[in-house]
N, C-alpha and C. Protein backbone atom coordinates (compact mmCIF):
# COMPACT_ATOMS: atom_id res chain seq x y z
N UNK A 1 122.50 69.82 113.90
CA UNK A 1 121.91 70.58 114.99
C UNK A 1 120.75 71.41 114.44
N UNK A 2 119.84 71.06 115.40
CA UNK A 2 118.42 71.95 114.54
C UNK A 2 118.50 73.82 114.89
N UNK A 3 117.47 74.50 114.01
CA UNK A 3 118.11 75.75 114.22
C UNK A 3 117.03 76.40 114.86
N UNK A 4 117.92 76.72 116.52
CA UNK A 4 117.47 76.99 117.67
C UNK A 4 116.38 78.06 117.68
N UNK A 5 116.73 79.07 116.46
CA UNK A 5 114.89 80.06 116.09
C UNK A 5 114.00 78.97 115.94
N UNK A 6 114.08 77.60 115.26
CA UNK A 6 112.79 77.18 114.65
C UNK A 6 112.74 76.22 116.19
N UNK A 7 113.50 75.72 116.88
CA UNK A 7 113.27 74.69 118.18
C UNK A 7 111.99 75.46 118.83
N UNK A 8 113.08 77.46 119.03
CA UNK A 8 112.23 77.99 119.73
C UNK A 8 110.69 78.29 119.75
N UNK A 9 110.21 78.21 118.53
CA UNK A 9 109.02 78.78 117.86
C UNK A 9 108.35 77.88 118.69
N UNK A 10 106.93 78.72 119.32
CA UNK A 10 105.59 77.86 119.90
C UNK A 10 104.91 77.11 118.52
N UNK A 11 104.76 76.21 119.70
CA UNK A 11 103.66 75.24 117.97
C UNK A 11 102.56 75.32 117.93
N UNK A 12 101.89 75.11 116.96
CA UNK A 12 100.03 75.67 116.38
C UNK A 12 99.60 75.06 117.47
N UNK A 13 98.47 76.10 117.35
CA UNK A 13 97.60 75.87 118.75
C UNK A 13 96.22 74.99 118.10
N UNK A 14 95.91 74.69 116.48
CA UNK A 14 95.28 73.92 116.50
C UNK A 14 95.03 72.32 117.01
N UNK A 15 96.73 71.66 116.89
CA UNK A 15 96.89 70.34 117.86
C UNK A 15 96.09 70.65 119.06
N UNK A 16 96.47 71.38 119.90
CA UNK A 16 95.92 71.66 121.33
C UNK A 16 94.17 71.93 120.78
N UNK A 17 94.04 72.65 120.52
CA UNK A 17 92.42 73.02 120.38
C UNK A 17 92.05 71.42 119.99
N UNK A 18 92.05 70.79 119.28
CA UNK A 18 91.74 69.56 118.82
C UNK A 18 91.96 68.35 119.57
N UNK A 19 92.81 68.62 120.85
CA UNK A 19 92.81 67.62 121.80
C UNK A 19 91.88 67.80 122.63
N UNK A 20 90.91 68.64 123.44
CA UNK A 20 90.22 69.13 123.90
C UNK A 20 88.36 69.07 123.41
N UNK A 21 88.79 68.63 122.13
CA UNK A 21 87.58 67.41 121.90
C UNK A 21 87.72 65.66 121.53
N UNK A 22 89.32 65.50 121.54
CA UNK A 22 89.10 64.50 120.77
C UNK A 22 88.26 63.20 121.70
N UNK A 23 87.93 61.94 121.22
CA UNK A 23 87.13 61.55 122.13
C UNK A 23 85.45 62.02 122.35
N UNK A 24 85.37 62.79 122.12
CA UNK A 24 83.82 63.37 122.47
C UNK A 24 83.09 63.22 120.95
N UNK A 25 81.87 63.25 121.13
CA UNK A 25 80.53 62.54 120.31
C UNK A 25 79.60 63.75 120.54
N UNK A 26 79.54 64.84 119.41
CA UNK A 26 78.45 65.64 119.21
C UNK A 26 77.15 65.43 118.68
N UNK A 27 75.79 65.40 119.28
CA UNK A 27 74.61 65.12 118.73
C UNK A 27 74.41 65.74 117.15
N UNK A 28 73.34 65.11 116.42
CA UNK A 28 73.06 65.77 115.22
C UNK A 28 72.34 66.81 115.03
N UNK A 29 71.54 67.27 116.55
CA UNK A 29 71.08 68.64 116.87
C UNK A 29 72.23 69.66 116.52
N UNK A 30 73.06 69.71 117.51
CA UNK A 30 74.58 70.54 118.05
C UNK A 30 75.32 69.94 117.61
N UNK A 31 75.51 69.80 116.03
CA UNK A 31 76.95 69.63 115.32
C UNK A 31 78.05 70.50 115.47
N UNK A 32 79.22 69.99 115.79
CA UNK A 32 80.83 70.72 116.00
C UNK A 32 81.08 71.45 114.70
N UNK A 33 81.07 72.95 114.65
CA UNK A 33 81.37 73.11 113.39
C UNK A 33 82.78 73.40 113.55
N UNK A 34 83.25 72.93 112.79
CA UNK A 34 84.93 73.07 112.24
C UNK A 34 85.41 74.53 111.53
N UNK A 35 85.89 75.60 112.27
CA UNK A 35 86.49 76.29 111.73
C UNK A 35 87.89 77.14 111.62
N UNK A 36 88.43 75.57 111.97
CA UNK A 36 89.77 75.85 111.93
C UNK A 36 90.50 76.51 110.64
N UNK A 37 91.39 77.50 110.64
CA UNK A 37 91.92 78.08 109.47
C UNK A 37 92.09 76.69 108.46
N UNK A 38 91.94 77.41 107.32
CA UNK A 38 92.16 77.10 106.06
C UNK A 38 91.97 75.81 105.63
N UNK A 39 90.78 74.61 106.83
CA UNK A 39 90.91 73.71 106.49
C UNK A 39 89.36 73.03 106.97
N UNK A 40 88.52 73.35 105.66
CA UNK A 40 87.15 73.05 105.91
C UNK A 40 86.95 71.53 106.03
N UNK A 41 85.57 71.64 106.79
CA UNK A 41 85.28 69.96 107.29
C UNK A 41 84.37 69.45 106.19
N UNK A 42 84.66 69.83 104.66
CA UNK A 42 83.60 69.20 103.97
C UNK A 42 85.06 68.73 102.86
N UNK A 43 84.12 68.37 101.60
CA UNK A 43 84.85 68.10 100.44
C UNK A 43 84.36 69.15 99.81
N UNK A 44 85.67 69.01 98.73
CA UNK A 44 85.38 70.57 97.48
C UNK A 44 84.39 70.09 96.62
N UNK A 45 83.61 71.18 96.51
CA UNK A 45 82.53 70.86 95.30
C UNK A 45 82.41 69.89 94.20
N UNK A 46 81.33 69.33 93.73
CA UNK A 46 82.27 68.13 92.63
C UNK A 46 82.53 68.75 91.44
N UNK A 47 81.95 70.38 91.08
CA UNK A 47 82.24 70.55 89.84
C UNK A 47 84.09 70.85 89.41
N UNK A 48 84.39 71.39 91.15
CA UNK A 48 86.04 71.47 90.66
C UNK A 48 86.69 69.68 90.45
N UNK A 49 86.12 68.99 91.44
CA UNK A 49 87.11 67.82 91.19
C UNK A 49 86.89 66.95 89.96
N UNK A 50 85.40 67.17 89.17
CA UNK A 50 85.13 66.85 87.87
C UNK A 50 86.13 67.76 86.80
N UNK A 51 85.93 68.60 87.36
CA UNK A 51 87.17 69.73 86.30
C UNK A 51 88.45 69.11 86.28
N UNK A 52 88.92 69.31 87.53
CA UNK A 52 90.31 68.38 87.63
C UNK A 52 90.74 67.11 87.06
N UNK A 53 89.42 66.44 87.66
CA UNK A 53 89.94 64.98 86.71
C UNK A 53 89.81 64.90 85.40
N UNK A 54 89.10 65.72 84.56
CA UNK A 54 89.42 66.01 82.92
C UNK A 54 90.44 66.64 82.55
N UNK A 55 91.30 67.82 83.37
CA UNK A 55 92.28 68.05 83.07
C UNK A 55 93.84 67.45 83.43
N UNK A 56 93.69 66.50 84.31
CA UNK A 56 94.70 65.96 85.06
C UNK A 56 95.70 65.61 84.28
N UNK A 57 95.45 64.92 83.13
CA UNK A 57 96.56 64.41 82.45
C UNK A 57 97.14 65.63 81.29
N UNK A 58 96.58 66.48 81.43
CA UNK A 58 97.81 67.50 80.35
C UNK A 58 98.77 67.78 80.74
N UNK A 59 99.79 67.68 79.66
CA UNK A 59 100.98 68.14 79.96
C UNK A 59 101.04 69.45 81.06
N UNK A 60 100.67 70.66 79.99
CA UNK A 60 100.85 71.56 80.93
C UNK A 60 100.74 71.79 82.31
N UNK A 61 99.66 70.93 82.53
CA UNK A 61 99.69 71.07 84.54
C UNK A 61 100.77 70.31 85.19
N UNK A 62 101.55 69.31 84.21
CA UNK A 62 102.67 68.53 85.58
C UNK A 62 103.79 69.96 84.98
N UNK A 63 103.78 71.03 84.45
CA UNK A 63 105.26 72.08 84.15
C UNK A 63 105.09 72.91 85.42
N UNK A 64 106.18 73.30 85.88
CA UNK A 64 106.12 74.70 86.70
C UNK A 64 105.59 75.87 85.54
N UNK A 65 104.30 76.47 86.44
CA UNK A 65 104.20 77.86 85.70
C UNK A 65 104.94 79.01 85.47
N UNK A 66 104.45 80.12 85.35
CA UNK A 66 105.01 81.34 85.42
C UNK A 66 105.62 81.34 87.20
N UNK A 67 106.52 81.85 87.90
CA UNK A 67 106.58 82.48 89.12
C UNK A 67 105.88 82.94 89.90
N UNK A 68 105.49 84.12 89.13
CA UNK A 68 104.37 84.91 89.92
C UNK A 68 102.83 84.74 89.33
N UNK A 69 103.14 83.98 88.75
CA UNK A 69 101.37 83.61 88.78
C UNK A 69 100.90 83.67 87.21
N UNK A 70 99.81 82.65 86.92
CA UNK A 70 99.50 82.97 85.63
C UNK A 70 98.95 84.54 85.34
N UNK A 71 99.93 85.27 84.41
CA UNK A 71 99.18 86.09 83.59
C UNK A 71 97.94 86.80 83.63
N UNK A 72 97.27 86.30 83.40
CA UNK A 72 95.61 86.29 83.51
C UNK A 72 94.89 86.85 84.81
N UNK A 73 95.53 85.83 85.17
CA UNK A 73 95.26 85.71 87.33
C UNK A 73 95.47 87.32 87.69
N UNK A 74 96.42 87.35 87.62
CA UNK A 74 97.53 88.38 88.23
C UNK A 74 97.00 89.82 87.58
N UNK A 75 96.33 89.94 86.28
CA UNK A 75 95.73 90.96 85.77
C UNK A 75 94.56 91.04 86.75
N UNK A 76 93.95 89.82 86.52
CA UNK A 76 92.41 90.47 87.17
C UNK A 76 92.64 90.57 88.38
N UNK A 77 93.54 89.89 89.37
CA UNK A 77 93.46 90.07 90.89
C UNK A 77 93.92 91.63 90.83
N UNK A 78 94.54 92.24 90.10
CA UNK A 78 95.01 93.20 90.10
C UNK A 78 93.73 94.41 89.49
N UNK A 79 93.17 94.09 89.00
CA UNK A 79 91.93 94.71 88.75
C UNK A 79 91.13 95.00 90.23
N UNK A 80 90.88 93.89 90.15
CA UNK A 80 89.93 93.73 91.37
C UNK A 80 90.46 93.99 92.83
N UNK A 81 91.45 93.75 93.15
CA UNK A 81 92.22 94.87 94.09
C UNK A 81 92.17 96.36 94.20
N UNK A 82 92.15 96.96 92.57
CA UNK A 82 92.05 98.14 92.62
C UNK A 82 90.86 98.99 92.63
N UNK A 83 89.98 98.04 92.33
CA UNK A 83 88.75 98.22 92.72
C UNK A 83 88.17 98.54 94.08
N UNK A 84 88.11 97.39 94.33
CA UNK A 84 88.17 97.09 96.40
C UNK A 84 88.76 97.89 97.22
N UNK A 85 90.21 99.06 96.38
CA UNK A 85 90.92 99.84 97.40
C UNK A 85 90.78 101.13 96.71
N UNK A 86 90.12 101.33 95.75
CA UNK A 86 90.08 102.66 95.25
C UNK A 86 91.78 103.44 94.82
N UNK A 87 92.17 102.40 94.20
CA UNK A 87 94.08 102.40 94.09
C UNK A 87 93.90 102.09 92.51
N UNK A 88 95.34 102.69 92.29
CA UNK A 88 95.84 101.87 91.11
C UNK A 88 96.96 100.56 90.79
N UNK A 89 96.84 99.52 91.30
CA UNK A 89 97.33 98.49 91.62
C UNK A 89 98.21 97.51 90.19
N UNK A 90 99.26 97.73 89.81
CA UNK A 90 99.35 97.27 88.38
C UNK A 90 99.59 95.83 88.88
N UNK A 91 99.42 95.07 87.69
CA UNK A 91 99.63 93.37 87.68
C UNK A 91 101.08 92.96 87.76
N UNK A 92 101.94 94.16 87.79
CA UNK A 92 103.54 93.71 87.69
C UNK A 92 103.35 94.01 89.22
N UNK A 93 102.63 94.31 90.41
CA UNK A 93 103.27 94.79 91.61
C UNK A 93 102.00 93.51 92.60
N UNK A 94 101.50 92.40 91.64
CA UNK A 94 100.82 90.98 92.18
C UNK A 94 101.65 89.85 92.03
N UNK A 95 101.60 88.51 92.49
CA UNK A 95 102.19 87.78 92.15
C UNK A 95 101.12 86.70 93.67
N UNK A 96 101.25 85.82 92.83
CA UNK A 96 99.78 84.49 93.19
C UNK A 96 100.88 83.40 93.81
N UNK A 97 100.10 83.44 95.07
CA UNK A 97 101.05 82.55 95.79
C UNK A 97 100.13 81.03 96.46
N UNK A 98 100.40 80.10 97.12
CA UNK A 98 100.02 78.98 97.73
C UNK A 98 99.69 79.11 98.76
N UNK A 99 98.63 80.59 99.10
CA UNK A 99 97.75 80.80 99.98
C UNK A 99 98.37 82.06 100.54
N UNK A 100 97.56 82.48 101.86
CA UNK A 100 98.08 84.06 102.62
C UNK A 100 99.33 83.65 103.32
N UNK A 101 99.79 82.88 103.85
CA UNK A 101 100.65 82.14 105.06
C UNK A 101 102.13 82.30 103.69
N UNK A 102 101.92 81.75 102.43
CA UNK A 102 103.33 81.91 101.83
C UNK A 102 103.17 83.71 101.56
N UNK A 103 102.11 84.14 101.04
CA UNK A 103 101.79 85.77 100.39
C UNK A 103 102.60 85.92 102.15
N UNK A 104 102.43 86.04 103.23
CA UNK A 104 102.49 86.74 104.18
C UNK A 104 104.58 86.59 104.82
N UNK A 105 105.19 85.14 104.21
CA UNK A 105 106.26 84.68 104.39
C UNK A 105 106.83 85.92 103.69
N UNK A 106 106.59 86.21 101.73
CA UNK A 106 107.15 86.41 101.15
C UNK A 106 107.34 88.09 101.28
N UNK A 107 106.62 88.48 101.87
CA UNK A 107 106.33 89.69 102.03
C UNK A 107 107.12 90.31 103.21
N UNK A 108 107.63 89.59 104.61
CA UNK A 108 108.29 90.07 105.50
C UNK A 108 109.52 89.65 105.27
N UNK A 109 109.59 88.37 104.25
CA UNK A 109 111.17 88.25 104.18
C UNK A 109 111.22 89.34 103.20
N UNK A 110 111.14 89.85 102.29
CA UNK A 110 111.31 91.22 101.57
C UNK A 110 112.04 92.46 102.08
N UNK A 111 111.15 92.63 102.81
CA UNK A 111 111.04 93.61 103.96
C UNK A 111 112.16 93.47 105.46
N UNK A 112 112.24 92.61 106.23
CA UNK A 112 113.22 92.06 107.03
C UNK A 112 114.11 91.53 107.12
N UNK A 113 114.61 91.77 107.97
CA UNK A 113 115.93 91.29 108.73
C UNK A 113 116.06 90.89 109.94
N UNK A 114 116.65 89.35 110.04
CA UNK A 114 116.84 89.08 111.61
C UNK A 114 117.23 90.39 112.18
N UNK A 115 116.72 90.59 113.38
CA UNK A 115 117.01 91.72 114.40
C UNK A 115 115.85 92.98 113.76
N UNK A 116 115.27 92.76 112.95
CA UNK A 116 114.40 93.70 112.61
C UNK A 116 112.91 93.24 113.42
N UNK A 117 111.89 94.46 113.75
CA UNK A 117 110.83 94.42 114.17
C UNK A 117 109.86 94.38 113.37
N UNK A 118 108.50 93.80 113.67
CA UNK A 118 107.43 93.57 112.73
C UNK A 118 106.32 94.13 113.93
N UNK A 119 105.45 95.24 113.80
CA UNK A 119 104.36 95.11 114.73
C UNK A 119 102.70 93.69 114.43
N UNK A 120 102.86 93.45 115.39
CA UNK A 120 101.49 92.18 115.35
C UNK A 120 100.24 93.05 116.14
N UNK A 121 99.01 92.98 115.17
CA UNK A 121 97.82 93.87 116.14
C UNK A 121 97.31 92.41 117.13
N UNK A 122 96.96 92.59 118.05
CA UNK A 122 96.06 91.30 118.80
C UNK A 122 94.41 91.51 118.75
N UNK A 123 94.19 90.48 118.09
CA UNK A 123 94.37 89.20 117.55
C UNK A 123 95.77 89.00 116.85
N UNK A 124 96.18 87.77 116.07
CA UNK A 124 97.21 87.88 115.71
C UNK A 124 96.83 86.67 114.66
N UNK A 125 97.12 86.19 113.57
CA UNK A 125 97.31 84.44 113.07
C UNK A 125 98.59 83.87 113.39
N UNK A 126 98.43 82.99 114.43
CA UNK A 126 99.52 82.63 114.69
C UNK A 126 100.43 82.16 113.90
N UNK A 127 100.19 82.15 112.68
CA UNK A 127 101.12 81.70 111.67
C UNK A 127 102.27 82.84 111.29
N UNK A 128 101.55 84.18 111.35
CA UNK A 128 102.75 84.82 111.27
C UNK A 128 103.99 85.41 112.41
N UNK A 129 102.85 84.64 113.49
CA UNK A 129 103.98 85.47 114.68
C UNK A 129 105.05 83.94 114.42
N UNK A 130 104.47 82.80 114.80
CA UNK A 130 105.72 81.81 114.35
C UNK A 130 106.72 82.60 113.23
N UNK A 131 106.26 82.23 112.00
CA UNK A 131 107.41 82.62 110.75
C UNK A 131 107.83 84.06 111.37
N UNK A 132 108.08 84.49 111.27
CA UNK A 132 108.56 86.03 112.11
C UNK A 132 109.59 85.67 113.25
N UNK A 133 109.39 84.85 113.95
CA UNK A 133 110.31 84.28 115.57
C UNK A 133 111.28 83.42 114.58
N UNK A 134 110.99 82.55 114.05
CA UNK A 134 111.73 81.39 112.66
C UNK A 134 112.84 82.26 112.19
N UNK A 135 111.95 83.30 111.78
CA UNK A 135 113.28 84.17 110.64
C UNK A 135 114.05 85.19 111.61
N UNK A 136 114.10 85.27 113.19
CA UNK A 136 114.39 86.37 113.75
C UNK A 136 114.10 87.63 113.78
N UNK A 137 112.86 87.71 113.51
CA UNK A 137 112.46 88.91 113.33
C UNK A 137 111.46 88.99 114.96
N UNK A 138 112.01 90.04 115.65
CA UNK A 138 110.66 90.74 116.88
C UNK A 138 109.81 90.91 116.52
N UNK A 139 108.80 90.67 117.23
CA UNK A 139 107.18 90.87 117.20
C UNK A 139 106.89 91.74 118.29
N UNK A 140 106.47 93.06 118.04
CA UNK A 140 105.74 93.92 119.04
C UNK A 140 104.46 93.65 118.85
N UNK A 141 103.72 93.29 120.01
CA UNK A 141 102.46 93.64 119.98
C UNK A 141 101.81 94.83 120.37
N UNK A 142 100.52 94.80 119.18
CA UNK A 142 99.82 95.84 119.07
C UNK A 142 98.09 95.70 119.58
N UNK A 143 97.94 96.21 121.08
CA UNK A 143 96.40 95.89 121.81
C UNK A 143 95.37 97.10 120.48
N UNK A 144 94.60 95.83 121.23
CA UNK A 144 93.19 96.52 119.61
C UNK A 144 91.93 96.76 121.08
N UNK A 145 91.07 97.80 120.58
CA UNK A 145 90.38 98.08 121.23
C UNK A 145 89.07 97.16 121.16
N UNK A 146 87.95 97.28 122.15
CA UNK A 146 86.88 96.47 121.88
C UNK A 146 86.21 96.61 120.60
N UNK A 147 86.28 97.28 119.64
CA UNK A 147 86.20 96.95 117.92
C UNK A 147 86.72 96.44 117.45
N UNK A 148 87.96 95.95 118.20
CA UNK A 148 88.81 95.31 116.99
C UNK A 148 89.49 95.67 116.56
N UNK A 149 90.08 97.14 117.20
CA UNK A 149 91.08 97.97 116.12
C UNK A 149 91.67 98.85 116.93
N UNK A 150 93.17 98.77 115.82
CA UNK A 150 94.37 99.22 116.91
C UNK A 150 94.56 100.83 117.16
N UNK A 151 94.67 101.67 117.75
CA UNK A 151 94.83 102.93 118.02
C UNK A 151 95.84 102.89 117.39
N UNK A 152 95.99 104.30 116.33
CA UNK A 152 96.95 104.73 115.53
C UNK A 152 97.95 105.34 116.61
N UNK A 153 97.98 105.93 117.77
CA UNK A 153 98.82 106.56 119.05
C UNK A 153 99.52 105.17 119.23
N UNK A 154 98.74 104.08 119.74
CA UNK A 154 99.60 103.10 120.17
C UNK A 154 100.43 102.86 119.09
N UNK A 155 100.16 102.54 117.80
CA UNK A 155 100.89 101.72 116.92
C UNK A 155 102.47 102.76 117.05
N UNK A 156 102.14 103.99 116.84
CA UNK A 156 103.27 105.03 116.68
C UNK A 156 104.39 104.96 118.48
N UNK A 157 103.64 104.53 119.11
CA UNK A 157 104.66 104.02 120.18
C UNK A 157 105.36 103.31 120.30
N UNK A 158 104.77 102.03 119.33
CA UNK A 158 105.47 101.19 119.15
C UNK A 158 107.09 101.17 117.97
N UNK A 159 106.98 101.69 117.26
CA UNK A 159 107.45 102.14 116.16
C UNK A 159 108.78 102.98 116.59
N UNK A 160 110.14 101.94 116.10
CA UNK A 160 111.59 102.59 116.39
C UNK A 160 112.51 101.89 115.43
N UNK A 161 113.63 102.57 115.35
CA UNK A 161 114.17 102.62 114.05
C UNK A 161 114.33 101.16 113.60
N UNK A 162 113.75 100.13 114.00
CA UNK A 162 114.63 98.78 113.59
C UNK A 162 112.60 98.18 112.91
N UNK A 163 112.07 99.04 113.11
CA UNK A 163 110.45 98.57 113.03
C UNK A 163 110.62 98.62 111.38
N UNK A 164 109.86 97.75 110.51
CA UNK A 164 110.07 97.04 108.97
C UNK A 164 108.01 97.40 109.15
N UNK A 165 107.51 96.72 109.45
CA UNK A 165 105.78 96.79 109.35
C UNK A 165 105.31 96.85 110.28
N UNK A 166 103.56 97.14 109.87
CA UNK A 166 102.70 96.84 111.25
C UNK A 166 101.61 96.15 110.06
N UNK A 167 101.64 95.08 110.51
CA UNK A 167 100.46 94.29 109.34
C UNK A 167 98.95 94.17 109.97
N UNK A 168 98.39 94.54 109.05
CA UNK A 168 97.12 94.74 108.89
C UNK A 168 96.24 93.94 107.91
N UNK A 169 95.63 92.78 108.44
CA UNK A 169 95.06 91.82 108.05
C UNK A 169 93.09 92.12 107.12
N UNK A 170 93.42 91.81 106.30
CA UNK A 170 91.57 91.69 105.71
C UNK A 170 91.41 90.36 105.86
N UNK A 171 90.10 90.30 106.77
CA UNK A 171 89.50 91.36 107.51
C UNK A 171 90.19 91.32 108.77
N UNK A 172 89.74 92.30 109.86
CA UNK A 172 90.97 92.46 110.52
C UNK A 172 90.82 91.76 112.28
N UNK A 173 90.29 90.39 111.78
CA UNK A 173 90.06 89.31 112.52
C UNK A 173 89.20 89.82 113.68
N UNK A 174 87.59 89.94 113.84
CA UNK A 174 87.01 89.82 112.03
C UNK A 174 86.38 90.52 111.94
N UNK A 175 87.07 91.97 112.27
CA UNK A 175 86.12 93.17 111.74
C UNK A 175 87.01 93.75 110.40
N UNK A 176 86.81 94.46 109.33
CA UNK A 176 86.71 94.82 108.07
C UNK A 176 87.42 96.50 107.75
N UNK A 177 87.84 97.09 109.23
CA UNK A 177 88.18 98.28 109.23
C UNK A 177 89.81 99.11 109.16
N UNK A 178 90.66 98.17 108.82
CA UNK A 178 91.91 98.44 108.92
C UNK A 178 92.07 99.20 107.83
N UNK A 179 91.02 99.91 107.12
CA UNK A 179 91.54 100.42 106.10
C UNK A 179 91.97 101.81 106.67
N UNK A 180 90.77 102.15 107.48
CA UNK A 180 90.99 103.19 107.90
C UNK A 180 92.62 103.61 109.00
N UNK A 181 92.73 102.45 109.81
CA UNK A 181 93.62 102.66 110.24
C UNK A 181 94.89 102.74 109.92
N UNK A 182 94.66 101.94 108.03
CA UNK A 182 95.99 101.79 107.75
C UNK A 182 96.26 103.26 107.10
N UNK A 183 95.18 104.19 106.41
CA UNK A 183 95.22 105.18 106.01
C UNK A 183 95.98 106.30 107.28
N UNK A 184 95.38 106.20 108.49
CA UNK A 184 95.70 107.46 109.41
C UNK A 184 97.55 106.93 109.63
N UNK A 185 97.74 105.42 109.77
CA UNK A 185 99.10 105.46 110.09
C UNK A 185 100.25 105.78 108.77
N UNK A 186 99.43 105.59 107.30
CA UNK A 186 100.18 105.94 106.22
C UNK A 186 100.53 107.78 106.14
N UNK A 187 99.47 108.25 106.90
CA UNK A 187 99.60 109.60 106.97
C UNK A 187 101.08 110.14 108.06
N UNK A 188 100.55 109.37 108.88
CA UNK A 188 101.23 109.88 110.30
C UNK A 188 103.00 109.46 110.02
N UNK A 189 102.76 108.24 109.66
CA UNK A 189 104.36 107.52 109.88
C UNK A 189 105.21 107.91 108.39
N UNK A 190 106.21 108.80 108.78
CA UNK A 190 107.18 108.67 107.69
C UNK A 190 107.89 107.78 106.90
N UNK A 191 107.87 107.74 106.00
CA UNK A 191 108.79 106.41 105.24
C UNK A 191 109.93 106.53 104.91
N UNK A 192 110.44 107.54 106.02
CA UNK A 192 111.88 108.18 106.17
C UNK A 192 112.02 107.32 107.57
N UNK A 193 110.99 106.55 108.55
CA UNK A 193 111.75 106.27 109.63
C UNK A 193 112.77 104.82 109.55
């Protein structure tokens, strides 16, 4: 028997968006540009797939790596994070994952519990309101103003004892300002609630 959270979950809305041209023939004036998440309409550069195919056969690439990420990686993303946020971000508190969609899985299963709440600002990636419904976790939504950004009053309305996050996306689909908002709600919201 399949499990009735995942039956329930709505399915990507890219199928649908993509039926809605299929069939149709764009001139070479007015090319269709493709910008569906995470999945560009070109090929990768040739200098990576020249890279690749010289390294393909070493051992080391068919081993599982480290867990959380090579070493290296995980220093400098961690650098450069702390840079970008004016933080001190250590490399033990990174870990390099198989894109934002697993970073974003691993992060609410952490954090949650079926019957626990997650706030979603709208816009939303539908990828996380699915995984979130999957794992039983509520989704409150959170209305964003014509900038793009959510009132710190609303978010705090939303917010009751079973609430785990309110995620805040870079950029923040696709304006760049959640820092600020995430600052006024880090102020406001206790981490006693």
């Amino acid at each position: 028997m399949p499990n009735p959270l995942v039956s329930a979950t709505a399915t990507s809305p890219i199928t649908e968006a993509y039926s809605w041209i299929a069939g149709q023939e764009f001139p070479a004036s007015r090319p269709l540009i493709d910008v569906a998440q995470a999945v560009p309409g070109y090929a990768p550069a040739s200098s990576l797939t020249n890279h690749l195919a010289e390294v393909i056969g070493q051992a080391d690439l068919a081993r599982y790596g480290p867990v959380l990420g090579v070493p290296e990686l995980r220093q400098a993303l961690a650098r450069d994070i702390s840079r970008a946020y004016a933080a001190t971000v250590p490399d033990s508190h990174v870990a390099i994952t198989a894109g934002c969609n697993q970073a974003f899985s691993l992060a609410a299963m952490a954090v949650c519990e079926p019957g626990d709440e997650f706030i979603l600002p709208i816009p939303y990636y539908f990828n996380h309101d699915m995984w979130l419904h999957m794992s039983g976790v509520r989704t409150r939504y959170l209305e964003c103003d014509s900038h793009m950004l959510p009132a710190v009053e609303d978010a705090q309305r939303l917010v009751n004892n079973r609430t785990k996050a309110i995620l805040l996306v870079t950029p923040n689909n696709p304006r760049s300002e959640e820092r600020r908002v995430g600052k006024e709600c880090r102020s406001r919201w206790s981490p006693d609630h």
